[in-house]
C-alpha atoms as a PDB file:
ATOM      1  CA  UNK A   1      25.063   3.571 100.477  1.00  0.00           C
ATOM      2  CA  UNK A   2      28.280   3.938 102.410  1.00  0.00           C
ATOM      3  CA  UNK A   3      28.683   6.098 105.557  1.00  0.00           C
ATOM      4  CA  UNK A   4      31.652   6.664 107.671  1.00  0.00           C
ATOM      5  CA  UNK A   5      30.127   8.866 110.408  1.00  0.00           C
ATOM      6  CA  UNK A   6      32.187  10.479 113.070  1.00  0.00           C
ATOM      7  CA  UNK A   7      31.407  11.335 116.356  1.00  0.00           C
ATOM      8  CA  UNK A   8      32.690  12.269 119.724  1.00  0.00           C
ATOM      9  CA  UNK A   9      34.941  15.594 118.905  1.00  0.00           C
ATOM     10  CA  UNK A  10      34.453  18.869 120.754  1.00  0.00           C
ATOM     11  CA  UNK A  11      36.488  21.280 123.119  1.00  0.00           C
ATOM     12  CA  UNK A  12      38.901  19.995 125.838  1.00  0.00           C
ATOM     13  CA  UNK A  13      41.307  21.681 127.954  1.00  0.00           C
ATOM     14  CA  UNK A  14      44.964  20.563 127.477  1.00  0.00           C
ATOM     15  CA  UNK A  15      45.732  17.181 128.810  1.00  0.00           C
ATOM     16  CA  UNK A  16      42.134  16.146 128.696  1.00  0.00           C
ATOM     17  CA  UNK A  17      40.869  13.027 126.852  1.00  0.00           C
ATOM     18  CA  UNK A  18      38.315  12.135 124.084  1.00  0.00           C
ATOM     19  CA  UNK A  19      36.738   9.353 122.684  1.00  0.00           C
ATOM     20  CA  UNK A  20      35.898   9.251 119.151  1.00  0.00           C
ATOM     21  CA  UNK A  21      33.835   6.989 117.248  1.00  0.00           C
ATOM     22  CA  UNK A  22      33.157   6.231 113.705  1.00  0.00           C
ATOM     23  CA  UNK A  23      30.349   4.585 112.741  1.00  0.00           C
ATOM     24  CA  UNK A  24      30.688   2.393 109.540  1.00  0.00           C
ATOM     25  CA  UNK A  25      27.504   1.335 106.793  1.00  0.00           C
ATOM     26  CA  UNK A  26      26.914   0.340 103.892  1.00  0.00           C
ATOM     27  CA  UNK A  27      30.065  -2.119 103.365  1.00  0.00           C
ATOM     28  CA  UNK A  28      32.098  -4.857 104.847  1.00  0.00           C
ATOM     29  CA  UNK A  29      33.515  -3.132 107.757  1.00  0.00           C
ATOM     30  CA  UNK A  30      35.513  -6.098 109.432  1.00  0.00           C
ATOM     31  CA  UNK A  31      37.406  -6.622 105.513  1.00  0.00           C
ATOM     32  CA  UNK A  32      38.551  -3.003 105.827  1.00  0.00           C
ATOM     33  CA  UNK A  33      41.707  -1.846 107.253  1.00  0.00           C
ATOM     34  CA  UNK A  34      40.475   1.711 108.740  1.00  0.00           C
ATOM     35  CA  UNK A  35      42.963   4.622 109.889  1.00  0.00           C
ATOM     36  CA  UNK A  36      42.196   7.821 111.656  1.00  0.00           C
ATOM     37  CA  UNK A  37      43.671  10.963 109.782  1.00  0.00           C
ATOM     38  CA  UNK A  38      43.489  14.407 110.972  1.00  0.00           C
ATOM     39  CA  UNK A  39      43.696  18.089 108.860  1.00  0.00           C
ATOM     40  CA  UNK A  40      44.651  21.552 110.091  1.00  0.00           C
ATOM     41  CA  UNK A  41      43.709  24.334 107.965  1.00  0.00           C
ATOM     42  CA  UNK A  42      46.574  25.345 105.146  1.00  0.00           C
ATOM     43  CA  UNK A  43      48.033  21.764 105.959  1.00  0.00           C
ATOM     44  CA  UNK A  44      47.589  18.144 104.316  1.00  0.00           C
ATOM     45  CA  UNK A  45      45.633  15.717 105.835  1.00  0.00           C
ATOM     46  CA  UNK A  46      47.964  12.999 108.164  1.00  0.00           C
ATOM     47  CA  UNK A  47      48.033   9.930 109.267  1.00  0.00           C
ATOM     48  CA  UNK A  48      47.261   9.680 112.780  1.00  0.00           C
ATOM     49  CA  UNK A  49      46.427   6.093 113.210  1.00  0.00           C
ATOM     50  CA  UNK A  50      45.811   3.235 111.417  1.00  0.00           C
ATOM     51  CA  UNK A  51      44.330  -0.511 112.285  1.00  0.00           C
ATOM     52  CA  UNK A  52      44.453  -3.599 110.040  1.00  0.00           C
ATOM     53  CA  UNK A  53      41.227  -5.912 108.874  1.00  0.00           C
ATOM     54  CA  UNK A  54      42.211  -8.301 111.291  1.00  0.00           C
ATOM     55  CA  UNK A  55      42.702  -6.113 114.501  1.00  0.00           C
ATOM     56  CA  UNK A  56      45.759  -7.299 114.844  1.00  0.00           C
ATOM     57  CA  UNK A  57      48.522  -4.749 113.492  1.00  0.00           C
ATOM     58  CA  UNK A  58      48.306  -1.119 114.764  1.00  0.00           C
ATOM     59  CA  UNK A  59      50.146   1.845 113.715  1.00  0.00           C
ATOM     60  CA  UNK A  60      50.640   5.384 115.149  1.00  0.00           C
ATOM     61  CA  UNK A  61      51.943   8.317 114.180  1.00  0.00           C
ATOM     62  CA  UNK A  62      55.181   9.449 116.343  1.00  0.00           C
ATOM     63  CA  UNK A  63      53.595  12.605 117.734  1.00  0.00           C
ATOM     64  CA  UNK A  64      50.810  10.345 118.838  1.00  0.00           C
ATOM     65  CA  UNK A  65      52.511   7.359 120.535  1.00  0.00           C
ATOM     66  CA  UNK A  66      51.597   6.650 123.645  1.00  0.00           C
ATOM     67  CA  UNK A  67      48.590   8.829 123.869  1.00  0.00           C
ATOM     68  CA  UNK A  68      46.465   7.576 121.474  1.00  0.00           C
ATOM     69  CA  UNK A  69      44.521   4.087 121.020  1.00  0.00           C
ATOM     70  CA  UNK A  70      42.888   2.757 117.562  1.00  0.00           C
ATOM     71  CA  UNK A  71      40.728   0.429 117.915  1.00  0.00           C
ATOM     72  CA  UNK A  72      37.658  -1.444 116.300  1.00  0.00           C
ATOM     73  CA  UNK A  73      34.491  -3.310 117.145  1.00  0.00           C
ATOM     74  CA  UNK A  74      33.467  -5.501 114.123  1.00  0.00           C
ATOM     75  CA  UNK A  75      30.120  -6.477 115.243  1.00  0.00           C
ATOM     76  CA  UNK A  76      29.011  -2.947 115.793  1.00  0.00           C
ATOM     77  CA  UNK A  77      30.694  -1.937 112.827  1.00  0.00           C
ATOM     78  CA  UNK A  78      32.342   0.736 114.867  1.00  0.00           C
ATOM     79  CA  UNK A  79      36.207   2.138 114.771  1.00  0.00           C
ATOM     80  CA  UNK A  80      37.029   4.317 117.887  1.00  0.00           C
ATOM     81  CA  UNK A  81      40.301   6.465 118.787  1.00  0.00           C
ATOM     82  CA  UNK A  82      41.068   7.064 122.516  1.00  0.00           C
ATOM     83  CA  UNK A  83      42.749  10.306 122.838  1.00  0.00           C
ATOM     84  CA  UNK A  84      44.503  11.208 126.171  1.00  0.00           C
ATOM     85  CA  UNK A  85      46.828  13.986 127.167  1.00  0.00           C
ATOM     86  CA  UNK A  86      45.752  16.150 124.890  1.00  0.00           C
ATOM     87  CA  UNK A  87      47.900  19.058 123.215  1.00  0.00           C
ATOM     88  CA  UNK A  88      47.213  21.933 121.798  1.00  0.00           C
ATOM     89  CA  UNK A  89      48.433  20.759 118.316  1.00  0.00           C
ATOM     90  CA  UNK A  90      46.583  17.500 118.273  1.00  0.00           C
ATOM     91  CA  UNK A  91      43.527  20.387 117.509  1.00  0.00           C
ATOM     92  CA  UNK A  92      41.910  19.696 113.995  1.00  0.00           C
ATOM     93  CA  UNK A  93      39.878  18.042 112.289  1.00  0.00           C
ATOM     94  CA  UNK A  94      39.436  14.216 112.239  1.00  0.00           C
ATOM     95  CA  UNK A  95      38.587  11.795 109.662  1.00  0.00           C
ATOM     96  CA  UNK A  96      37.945   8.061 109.559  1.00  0.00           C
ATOM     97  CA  UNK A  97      38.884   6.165 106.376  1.00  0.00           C
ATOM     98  CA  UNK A  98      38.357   3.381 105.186  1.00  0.00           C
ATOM     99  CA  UNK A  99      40.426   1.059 102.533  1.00  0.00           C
ATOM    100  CA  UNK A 100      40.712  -2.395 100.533  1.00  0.00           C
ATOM    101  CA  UNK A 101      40.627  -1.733  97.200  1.00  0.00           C
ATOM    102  CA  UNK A 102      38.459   0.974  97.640  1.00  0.00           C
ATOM    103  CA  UNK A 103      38.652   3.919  99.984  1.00  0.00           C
ATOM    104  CA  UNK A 104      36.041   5.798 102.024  1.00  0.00           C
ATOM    105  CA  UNK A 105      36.157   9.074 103.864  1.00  0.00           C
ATOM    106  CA  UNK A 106      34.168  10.056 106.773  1.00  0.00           C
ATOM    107  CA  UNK A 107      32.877  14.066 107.141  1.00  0.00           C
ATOM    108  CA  UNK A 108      35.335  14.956 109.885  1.00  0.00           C
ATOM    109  CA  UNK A 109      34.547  15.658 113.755  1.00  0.00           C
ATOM    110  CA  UNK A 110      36.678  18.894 115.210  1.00  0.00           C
ATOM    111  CA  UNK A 111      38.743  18.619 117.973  1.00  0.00           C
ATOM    112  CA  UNK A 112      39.160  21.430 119.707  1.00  0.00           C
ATOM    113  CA  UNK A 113      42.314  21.872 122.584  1.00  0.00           C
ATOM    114  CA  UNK A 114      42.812  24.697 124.349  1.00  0.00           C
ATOM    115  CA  UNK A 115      42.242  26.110 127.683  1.00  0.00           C
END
């Protein structure tokens, strides 16, 4: 059965940091490349960032650069996103997905910003 659970969203005050984490099961995690997207009511779900299988090729999305870090831990089968200097518009909720040939959605964790 695969699970892509997320963790680690809640309420912070504007530039504030979070950590979230998405915890992976149920497939071969370290074969997947696995992006963060993120979903505002009324509005489609967007990239935010992405990682490759390998680790080694990162992508962000411009309103993110610099702020936030993608990254993955293949033996704990665990992809995280560092968020820092939070804004007020990074406030939605996020998703971890998953993709090969396949693709996998997590349930979401809200972020919250606002003071």
């Amino acid at each position: 059965q695969v699970q892509l659970v997320e963790s680690g969203g809640g309420l912070v005050q504007p530039g504030g940091s979070l950590r979230l984490s998405c915890a992976a099961s149920g497939f071969s995690f370290s074969r997947y490349d696995m992006s963060w997207y993120r979903q505002v009511p009324g509005k489609e779900r967007e990239l935010v960032a992405s990682i490759s299988a390998a680790g080694d090729s990162t992508n962000y999305a411009d309103s993110v650069k610099g702020r936030f870090t993608i990254s993955r831990d293949d033996v704990k089968n665990t992809l995280s996103l560092q968020m820092s200097s939070l804004k007020p518009e990074d406030t939605a909720v996020y998703y971890c997905y998953a993709r090969r040939w396949i693709a996998y959605w997590g349930q979401g964790t809200q972020v919250t910003v606002s003071s």
